[in-house]
C-alpha atoms as a PDB file:
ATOM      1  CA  UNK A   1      52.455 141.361  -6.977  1.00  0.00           C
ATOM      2  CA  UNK A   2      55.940 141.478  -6.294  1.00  0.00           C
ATOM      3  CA  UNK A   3      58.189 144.107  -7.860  1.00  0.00           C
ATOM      4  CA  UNK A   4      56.029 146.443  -8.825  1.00  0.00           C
ATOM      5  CA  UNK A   5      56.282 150.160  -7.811  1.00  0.00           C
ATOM      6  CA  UNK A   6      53.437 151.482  -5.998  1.00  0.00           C
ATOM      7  CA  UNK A   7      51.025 153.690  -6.708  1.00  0.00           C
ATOM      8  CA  UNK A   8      50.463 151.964  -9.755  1.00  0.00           C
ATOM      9  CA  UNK A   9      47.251 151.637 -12.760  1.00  0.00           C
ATOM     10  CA  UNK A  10      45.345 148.777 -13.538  1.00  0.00           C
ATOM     11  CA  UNK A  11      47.126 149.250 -16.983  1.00  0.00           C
ATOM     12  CA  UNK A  12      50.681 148.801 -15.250  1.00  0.00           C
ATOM     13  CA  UNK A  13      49.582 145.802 -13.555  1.00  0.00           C
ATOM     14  CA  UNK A  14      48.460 144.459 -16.918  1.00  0.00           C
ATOM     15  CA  UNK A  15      51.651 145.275 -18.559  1.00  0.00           C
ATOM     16  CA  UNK A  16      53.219 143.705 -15.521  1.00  0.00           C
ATOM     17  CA  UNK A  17      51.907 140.203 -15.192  1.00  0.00           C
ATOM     18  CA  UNK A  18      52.090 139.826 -18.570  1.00  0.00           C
ATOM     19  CA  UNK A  19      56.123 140.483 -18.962  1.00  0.00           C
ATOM     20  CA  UNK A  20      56.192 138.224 -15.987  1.00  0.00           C
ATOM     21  CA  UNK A  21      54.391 135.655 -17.589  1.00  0.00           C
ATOM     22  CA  UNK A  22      51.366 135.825 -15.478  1.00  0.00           C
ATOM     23  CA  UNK A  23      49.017 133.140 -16.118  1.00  0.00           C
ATOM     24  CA  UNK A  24      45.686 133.539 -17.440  1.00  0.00           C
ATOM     25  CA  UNK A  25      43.450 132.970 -14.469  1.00  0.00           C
ATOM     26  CA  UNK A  26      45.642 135.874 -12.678  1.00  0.00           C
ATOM     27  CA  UNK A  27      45.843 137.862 -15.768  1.00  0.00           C
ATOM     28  CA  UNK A  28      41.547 137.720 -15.966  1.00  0.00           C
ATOM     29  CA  UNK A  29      41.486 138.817 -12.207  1.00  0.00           C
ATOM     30  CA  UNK A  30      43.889 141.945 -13.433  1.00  0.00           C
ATOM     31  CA  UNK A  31      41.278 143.090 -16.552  1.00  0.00           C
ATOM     32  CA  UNK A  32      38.631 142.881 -14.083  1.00  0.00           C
ATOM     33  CA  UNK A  33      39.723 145.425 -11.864  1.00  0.00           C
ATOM     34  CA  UNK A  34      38.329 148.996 -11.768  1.00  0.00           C
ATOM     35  CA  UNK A  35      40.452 151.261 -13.779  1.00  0.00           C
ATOM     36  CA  UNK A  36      41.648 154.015 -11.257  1.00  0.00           C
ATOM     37  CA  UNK A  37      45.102 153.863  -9.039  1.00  0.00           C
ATOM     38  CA  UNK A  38      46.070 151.189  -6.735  1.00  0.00           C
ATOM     39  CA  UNK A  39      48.362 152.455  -3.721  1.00  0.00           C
ATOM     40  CA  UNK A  40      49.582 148.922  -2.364  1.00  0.00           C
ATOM     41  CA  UNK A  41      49.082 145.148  -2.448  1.00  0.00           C
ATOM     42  CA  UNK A  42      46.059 145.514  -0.126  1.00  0.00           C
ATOM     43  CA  UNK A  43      44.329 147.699  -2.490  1.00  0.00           C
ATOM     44  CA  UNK A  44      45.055 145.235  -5.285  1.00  0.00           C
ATOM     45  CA  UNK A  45      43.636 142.705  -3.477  1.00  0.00           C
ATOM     46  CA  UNK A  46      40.995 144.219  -2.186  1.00  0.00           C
ATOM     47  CA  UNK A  47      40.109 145.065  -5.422  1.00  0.00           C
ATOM     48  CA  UNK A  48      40.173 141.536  -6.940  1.00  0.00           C
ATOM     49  CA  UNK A  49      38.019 139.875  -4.077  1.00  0.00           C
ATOM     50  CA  UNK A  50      35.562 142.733  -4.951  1.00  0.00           C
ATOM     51  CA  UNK A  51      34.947 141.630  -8.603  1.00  0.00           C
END
């Protein structure tokens, strides 16, 4: 996701997306995540492909 500041909570990512107008589908993926700390992209990514 681009523009956010890293390390960053699945609750920031939420918050995020959603003032960025995220759409759902990506905004599903984002709710699904573990809750924890995410130090990059790859983690975030990572992350998704793992739910």
């Amino acid at each position: 996701m681009s523009g956010v500041d890293y390390p960053v909570t699945k609750e920031q990512l939420l918050e995020h997306a959603k003032s960025h107008k995220a759409d759902e589908k990506a905004m599903e993926a984002l709710r699904q995540l573990p809750e924890g700390t995410f130090d990059g992209p790859n983690a975030v990514s990572k992350a998704v492909a793992r739910t």
